[in-house]
N, C-alpha and C. Protein backbone atom coordinates (compact mmCIF):
# COMPACT_ATOMS: atom_id res chain seq x y z
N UNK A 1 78.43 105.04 184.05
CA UNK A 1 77.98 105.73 185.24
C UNK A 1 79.06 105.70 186.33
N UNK A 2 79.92 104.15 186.56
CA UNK A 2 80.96 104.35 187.69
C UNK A 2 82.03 105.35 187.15
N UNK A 3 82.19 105.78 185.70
CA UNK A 3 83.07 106.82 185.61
C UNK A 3 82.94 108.26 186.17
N UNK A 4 81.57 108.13 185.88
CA UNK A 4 81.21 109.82 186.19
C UNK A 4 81.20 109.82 187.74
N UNK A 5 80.99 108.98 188.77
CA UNK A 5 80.68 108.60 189.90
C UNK A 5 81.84 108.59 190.60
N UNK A 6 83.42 108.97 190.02
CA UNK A 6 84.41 108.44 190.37
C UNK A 6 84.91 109.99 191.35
N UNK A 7 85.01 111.14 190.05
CA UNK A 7 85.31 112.57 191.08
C UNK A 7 84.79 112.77 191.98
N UNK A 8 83.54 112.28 191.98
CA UNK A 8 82.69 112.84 192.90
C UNK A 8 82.54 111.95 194.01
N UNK A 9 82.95 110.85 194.06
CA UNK A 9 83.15 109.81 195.36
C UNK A 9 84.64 110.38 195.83
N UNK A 10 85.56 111.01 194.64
CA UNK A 10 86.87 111.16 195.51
C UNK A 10 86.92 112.69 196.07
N UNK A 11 85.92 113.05 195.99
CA UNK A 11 85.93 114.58 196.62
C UNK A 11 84.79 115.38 197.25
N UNK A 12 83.70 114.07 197.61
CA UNK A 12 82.71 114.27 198.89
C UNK A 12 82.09 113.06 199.27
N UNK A 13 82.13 112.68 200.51
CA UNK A 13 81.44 111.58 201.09
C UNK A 13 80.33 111.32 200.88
N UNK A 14 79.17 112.46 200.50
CA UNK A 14 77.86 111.81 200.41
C UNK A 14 77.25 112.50 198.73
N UNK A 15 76.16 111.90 198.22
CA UNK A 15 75.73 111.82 197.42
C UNK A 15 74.20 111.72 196.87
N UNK A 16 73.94 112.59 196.05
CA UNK A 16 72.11 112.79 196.22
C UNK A 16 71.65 111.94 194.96
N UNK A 17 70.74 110.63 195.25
CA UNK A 17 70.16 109.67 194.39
C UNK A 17 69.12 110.22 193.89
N UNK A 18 69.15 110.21 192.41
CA UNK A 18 67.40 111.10 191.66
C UNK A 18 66.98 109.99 191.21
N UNK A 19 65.48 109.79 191.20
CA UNK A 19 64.98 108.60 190.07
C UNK A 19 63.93 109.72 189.28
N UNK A 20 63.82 109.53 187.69
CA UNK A 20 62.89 110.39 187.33
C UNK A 20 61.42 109.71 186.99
N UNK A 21 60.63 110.23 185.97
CA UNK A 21 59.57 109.34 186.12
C UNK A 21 59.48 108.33 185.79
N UNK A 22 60.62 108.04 184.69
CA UNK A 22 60.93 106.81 183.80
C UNK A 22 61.74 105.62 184.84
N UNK A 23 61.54 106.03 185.81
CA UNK A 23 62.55 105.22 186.56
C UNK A 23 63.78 105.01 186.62
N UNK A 24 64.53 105.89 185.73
CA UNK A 24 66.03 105.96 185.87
C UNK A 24 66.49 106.75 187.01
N UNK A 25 67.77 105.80 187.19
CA UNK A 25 68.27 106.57 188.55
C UNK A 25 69.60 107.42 187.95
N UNK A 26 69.61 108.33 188.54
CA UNK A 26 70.71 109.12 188.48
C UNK A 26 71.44 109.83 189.77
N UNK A 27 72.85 110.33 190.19
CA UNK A 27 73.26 110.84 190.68
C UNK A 27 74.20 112.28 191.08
N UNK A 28 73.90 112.90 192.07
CA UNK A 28 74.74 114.04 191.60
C UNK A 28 75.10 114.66 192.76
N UNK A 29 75.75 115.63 193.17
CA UNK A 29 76.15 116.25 194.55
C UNK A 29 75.19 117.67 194.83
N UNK A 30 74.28 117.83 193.89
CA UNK A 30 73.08 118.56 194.35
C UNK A 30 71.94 118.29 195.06
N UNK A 31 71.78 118.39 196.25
CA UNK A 31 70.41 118.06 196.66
C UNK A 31 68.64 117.49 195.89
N UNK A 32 68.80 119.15 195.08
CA UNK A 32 67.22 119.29 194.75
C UNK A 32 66.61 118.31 195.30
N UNK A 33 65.26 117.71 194.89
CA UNK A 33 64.67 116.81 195.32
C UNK A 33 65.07 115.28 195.96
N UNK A 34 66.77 115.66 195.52
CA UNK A 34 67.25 113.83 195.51
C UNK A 34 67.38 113.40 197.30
N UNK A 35 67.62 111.85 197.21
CA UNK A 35 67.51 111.45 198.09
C UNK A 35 69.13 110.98 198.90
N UNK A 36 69.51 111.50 200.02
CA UNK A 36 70.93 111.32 200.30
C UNK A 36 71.50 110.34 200.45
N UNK A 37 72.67 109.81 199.92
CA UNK A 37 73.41 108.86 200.27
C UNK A 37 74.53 108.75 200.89
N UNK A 38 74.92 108.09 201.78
CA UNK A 38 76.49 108.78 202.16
C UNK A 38 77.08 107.40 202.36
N UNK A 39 78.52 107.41 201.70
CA UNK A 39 78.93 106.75 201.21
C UNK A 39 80.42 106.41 202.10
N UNK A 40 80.46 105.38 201.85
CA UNK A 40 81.69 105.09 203.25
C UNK A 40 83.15 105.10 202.59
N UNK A 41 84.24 105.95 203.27
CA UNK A 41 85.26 105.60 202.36
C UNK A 41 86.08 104.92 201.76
N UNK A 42 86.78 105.20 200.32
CA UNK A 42 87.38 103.93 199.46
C UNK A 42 88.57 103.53 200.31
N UNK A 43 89.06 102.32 200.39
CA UNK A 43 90.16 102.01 200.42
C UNK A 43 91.11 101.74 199.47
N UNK A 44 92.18 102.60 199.65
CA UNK A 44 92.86 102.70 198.12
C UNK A 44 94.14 101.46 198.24
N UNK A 45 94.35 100.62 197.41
CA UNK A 45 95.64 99.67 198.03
C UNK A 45 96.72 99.96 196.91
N UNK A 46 98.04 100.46 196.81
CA UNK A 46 98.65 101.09 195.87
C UNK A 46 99.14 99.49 195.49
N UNK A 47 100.09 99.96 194.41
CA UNK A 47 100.39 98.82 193.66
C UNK A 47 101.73 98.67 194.22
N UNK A 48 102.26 97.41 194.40
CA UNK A 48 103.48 96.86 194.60
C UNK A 48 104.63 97.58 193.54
N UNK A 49 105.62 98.50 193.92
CA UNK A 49 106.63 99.30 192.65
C UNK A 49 107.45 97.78 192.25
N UNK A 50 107.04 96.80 192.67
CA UNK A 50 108.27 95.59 192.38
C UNK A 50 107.99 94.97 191.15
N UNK A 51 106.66 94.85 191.31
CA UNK A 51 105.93 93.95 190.80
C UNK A 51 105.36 94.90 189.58
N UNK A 52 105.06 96.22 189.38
CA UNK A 52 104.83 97.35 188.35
C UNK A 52 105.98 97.47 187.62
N UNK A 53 107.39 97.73 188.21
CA UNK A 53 108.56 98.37 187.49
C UNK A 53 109.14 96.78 186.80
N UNK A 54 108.96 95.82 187.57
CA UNK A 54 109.42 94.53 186.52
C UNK A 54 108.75 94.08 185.32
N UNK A 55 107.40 94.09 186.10
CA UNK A 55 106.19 93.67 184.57
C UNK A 55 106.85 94.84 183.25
N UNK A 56 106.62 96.12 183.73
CA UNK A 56 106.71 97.33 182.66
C UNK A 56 108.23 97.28 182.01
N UNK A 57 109.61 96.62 182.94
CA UNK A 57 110.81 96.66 182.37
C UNK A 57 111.14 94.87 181.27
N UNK A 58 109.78 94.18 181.60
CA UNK A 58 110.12 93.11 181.36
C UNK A 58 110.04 92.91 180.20
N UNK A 59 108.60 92.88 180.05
CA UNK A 59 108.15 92.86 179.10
C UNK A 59 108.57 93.55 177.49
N UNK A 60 109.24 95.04 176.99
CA UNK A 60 109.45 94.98 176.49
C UNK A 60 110.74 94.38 175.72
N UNK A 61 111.58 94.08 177.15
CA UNK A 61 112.52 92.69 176.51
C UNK A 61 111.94 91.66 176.07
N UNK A 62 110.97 91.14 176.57
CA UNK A 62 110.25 89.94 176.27
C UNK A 62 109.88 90.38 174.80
N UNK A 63 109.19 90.92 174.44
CA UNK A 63 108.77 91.32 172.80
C UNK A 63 110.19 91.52 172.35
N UNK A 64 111.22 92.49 172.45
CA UNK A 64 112.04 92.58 171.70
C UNK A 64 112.25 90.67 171.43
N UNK A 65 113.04 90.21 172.32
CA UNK A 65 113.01 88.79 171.94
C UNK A 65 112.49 88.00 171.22
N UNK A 66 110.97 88.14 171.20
CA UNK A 66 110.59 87.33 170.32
C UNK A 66 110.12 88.14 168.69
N UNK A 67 110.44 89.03 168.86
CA UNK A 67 110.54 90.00 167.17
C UNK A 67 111.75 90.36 167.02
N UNK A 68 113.04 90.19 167.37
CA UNK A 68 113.88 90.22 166.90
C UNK A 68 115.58 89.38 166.96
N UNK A 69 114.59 87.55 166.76
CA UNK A 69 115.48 86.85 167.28
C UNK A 69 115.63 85.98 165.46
N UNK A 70 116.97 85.65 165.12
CA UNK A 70 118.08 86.74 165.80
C UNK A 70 118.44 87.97 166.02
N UNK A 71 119.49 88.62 166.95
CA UNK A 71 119.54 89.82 166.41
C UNK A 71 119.66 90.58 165.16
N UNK A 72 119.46 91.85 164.89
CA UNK A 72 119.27 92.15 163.64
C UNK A 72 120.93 92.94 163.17
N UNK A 73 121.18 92.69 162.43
CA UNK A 73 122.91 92.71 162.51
C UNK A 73 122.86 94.47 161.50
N UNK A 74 124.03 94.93 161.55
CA UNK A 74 123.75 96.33 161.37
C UNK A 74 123.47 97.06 160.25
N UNK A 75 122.79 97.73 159.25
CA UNK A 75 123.20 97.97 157.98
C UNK A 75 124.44 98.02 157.18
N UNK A 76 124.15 98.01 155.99
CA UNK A 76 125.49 97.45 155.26
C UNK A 76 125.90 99.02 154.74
N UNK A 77 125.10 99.68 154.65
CA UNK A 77 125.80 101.12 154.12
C UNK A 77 126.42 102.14 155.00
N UNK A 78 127.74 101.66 154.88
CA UNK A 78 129.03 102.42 155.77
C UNK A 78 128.63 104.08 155.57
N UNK A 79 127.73 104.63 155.06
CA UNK A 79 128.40 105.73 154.47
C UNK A 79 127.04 106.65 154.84
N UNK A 80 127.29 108.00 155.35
CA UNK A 80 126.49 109.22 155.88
C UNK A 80 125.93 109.97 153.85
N UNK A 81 126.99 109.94 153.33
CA UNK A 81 126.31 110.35 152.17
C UNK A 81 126.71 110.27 150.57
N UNK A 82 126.28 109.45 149.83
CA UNK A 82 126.50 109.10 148.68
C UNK A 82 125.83 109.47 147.43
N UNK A 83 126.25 110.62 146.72
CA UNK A 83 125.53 111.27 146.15
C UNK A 83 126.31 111.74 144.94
N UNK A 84 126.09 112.38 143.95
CA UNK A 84 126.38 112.60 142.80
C UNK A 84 126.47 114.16 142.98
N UNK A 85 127.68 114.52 143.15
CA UNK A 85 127.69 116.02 143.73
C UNK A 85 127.74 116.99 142.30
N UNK A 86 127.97 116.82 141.44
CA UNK A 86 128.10 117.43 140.05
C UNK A 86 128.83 116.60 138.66
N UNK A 87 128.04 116.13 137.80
CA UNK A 87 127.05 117.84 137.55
C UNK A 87 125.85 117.97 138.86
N UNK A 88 125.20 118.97 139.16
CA UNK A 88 123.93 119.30 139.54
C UNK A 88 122.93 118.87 139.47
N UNK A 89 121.96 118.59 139.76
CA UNK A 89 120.40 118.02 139.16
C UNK A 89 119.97 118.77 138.27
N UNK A 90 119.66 118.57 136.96
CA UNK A 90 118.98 119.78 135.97
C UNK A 90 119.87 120.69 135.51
N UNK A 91 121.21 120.57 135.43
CA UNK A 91 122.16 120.78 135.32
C UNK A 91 122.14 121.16 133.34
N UNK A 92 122.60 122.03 132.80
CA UNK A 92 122.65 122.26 131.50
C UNK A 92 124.19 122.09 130.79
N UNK A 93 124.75 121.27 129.92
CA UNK A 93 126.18 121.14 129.56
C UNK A 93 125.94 122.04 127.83
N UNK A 94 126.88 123.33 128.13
CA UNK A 94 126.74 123.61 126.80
C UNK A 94 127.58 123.09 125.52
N UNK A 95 127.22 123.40 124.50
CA UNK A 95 127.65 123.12 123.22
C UNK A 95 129.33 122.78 123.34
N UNK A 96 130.16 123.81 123.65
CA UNK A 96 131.42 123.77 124.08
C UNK A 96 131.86 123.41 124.30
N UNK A 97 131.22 122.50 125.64
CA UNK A 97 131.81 121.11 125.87
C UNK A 97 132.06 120.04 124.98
N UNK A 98 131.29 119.60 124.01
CA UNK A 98 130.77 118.67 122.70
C UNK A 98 130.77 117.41 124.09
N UNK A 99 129.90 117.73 124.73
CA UNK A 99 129.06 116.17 125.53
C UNK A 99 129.96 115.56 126.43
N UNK A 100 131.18 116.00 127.00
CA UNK A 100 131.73 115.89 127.73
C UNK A 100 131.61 116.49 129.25
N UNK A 101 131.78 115.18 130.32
CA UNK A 101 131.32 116.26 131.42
C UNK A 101 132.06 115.22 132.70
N UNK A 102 132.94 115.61 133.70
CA UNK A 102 133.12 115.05 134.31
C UNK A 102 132.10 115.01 136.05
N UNK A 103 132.25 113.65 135.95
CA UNK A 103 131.12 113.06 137.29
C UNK A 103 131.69 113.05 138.44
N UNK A 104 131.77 113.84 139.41
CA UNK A 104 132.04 113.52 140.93
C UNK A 104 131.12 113.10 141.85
N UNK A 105 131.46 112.45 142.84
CA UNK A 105 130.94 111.74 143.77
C UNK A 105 130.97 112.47 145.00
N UNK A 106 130.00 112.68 145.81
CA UNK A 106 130.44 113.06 147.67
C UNK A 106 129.77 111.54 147.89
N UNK A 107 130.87 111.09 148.91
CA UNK A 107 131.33 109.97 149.68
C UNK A 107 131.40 110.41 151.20
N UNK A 108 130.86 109.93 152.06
CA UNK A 108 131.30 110.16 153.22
C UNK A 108 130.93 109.11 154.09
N UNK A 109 131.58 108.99 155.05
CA UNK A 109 133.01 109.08 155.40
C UNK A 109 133.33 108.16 153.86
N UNK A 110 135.04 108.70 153.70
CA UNK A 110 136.19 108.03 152.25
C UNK A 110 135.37 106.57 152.06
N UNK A 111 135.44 106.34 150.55
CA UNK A 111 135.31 104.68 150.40
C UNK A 111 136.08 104.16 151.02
N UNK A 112 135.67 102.93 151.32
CA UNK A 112 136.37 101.36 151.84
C UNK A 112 137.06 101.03 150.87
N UNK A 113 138.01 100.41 151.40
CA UNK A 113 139.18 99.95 150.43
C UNK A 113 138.54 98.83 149.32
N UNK A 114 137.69 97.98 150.40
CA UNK A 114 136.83 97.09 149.41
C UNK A 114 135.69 97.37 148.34
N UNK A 115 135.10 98.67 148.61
CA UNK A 115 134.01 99.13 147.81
C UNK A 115 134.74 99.71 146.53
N UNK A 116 133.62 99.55 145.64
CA UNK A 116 133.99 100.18 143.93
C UNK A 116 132.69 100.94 143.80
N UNK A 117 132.74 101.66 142.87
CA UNK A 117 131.54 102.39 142.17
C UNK A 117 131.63 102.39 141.01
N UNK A 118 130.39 102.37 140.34
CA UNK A 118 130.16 102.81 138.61
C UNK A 118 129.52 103.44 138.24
N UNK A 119 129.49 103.82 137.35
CA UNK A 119 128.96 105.04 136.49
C UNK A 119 127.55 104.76 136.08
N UNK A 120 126.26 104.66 135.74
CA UNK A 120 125.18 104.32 134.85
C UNK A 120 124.58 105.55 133.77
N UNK A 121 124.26 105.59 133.05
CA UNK A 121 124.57 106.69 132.10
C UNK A 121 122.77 106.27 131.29
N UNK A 122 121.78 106.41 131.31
CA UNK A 122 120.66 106.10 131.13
C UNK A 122 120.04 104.76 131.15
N UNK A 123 120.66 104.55 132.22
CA UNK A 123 120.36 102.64 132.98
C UNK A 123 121.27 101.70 132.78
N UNK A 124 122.34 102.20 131.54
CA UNK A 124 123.39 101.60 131.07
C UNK A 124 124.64 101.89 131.36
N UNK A 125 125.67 100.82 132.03
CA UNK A 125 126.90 101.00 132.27
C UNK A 125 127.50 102.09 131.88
N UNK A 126 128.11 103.01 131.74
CA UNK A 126 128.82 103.59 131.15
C UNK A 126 130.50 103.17 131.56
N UNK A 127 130.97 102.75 132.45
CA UNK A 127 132.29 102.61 132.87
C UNK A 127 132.47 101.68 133.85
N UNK A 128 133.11 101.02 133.85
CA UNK A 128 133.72 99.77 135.00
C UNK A 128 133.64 100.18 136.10
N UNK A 129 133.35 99.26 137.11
CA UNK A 129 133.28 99.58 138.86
C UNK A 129 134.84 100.05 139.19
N UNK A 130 134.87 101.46 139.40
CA UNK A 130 136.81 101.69 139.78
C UNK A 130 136.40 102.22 141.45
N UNK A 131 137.94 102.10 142.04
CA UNK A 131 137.63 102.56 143.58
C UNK A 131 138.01 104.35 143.33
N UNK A 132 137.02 105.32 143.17
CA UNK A 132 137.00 106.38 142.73
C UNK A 132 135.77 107.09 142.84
N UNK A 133 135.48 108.44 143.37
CA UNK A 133 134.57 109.31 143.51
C UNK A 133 134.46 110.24 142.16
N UNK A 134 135.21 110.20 141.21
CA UNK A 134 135.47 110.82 139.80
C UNK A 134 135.58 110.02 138.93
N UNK A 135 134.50 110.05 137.41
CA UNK A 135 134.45 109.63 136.47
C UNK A 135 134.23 110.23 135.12
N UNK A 136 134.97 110.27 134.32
CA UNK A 136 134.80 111.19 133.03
C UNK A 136 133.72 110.75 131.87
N UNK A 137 133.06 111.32 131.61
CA UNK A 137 131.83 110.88 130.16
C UNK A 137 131.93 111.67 129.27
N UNK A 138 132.28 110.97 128.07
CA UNK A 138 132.56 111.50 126.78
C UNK A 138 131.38 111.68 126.11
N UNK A 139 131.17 112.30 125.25
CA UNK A 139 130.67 112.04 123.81
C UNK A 139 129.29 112.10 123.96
N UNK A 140 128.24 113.05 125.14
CA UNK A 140 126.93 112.37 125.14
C UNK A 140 126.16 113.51 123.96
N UNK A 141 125.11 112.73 123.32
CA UNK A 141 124.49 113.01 122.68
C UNK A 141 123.75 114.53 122.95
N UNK A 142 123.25 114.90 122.25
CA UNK A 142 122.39 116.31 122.80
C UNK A 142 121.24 115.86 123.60
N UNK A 143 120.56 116.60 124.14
CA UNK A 143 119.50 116.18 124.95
C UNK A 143 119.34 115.68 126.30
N UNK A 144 118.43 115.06 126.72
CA UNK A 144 118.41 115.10 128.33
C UNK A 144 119.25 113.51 128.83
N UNK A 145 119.48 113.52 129.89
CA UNK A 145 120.33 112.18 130.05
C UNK A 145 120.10 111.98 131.90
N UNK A 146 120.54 110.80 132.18
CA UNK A 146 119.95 110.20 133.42
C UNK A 146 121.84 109.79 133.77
N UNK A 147 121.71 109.99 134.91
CA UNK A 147 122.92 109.82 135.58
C UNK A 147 123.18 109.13 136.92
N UNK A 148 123.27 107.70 137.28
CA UNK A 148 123.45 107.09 138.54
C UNK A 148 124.19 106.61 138.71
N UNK A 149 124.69 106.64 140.28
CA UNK A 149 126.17 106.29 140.69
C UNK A 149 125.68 105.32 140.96
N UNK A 150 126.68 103.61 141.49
CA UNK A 150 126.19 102.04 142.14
C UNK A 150 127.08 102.12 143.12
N UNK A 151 127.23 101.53 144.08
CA UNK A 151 128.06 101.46 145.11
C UNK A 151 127.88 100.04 145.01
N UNK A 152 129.00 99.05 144.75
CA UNK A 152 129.72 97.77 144.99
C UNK A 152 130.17 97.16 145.83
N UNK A 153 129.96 96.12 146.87
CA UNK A 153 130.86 95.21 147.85
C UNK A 153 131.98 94.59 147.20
N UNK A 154 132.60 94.14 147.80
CA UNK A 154 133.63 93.04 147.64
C UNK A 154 133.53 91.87 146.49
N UNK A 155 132.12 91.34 147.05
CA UNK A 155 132.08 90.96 146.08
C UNK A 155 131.59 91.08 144.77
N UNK A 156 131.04 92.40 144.29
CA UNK A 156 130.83 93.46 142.87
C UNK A 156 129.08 93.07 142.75
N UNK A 157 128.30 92.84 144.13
CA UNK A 157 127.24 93.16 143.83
C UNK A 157 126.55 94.77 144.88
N UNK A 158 125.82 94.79 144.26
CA UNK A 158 125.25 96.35 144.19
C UNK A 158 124.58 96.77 145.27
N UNK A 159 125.02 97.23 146.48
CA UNK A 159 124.48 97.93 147.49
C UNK A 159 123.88 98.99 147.67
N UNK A 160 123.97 100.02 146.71
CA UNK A 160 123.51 100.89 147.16
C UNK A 160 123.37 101.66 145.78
N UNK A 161 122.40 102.75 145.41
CA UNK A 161 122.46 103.69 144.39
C UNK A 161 121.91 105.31 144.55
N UNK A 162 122.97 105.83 144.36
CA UNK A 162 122.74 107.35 144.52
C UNK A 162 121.05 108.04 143.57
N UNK A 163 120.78 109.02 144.12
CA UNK A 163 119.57 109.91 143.71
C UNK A 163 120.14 109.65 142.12
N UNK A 164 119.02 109.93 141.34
CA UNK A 164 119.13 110.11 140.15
C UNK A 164 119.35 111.42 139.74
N UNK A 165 120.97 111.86 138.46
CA UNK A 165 120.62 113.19 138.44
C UNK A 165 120.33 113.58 137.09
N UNK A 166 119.63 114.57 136.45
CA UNK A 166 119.31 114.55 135.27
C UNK A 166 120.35 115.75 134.81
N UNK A 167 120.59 115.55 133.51
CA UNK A 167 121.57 116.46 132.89
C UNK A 167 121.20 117.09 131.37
N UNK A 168 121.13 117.86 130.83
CA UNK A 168 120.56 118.26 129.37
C UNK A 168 121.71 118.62 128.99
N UNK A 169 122.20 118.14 127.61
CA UNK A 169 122.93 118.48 126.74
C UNK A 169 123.14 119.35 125.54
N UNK A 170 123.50 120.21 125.18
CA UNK A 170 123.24 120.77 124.15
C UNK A 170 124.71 120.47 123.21
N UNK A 171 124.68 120.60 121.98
CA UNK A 171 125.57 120.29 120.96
C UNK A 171 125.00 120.80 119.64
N UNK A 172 126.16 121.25 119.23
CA UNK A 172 125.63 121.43 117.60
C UNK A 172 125.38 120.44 116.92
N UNK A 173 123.95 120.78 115.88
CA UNK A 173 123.55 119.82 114.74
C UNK A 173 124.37 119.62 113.82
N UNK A 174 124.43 118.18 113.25
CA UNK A 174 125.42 118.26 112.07
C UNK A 174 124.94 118.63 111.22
N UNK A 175 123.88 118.78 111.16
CA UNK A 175 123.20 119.56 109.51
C UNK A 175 123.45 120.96 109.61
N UNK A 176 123.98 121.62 110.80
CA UNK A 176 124.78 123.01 110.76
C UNK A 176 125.55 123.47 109.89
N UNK A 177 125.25 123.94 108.80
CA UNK A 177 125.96 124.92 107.66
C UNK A 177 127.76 124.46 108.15
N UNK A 178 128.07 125.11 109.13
CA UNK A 178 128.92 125.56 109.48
C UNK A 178 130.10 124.20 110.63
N UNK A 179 129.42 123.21 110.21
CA UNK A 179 129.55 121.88 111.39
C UNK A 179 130.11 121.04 110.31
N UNK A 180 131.77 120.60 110.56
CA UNK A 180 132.51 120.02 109.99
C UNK A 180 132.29 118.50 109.80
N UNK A 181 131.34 118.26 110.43
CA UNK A 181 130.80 116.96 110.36
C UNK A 181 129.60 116.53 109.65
N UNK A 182 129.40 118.18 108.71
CA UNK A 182 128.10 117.93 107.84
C UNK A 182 128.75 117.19 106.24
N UNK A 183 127.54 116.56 105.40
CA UNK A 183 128.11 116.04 104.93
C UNK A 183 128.38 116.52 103.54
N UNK A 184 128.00 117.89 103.46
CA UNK A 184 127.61 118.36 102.21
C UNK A 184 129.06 119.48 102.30
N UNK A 185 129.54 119.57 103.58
CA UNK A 185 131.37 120.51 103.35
C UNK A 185 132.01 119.71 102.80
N UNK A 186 131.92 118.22 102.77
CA UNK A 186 133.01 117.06 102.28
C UNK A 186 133.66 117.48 100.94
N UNK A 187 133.11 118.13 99.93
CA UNK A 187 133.95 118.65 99.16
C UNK A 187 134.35 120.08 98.90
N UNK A 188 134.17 120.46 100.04
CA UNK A 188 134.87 121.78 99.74
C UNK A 188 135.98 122.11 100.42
N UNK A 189 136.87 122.11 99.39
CA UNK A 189 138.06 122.62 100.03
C UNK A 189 138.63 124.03 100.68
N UNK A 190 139.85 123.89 101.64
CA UNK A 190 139.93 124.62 102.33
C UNK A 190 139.06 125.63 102.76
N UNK A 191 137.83 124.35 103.14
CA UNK A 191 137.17 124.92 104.37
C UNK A 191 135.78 125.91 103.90
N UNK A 192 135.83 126.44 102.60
CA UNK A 192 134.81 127.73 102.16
C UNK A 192 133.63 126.72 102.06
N UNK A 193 132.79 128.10 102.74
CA UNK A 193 131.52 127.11 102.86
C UNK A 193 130.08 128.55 101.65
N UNK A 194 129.87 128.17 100.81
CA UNK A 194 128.81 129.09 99.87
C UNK A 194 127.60 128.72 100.52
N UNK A 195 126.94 127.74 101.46
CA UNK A 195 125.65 127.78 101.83
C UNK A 195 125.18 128.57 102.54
N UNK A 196 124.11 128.88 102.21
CA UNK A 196 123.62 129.88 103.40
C UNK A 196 123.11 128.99 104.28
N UNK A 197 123.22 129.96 106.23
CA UNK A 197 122.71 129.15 107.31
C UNK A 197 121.18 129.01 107.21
């Protein structure tokens, strides 16, 4: 009730008291039947700006302090963006290649002289931590494959790891008629092949 009581004390001096039959009292700035009140004015006492602007500037030093003691020292990843720039995500390597595909890195800002990176090739190493944004992969099988870069400290543990990118391979079957690595050309010489594909 002192809420609703509040506009209306700050924007007319007097005030009409209702009681209904239930005996509740109510108030309002309409006459009708009600009974007048007039009301003497508020004294407003403003707040001290000394004593407002210190509490409000203080205090959230005060919390910082006690949630972040010690200070919190800065992240360890030097770098705006570390990512596996190509191949592509979903990226297709055809036959032609025979599973070869070279890996670049976007780095930014340049590696640290101290940082290394490595290759992971379906959760598994594929190549030594080198200080290098380019890495070559031989030989991958046909089919789909998982590709993550590691970012290395100083001392060769693992800070950081790029998005995962997926890559599909395609390659010829060796059971291909025509695929020198089948095992049924082994005796035919110079190369003539009588099977049909």
């Amino acid at each position: 009730m002192l809420l609703v009581l509040v506009p209306v004390i700050a924007s007319a001096a007097t005030v009409y008291r209702h009681v209904d039959e239930q005996g509740n009292v109510s108030y309002s700035d309409r006459p009708d039947s009600g009974e007048a009140v007039t009301l003497s004015p508020l004294t407003v006492v403003p707040a001290t700006p000394d004593a407002s602007s210190s509490s409000l500037s203080s205090s959230p030093r005060s919390s910082a302090r006690n949630s972040n003691s010690p200070p919190a020292a800065p992240p360890f990843l030097p770098y705006s963006t570390f990512r596996i720039a190509s191949p592509k995500d979903e990226q297709t390597l055809p036959t032609g290649y025979a599973g070869n595909v070279q890996v670049e890195l976007s780095i930014e800002p340049e590696l640290r002289d101290d940082h290394r990176v490595r290759l992971l090739v379906d959760g598994q190493i594929s190549q030594s931590a080198m200080h290098s944004p380019v890495f070559m992969v031989t030989g991958l099988e046909r089919g789909e494959h998982q590709l993550v870069a590691e970012l290395l400290d100083a001392d060769g543990r693992v800070r950081h790891r790029s998005e995962p990118v997926t890559l599909f391979v395609q390659r010829a079957s060796v059971n291909l008629p025509r695929n020198p690595n089948n095992p049924s050309n082994s005796g035919n010489a110079g190369g003539s092949n009588s099977a049909s594909p």
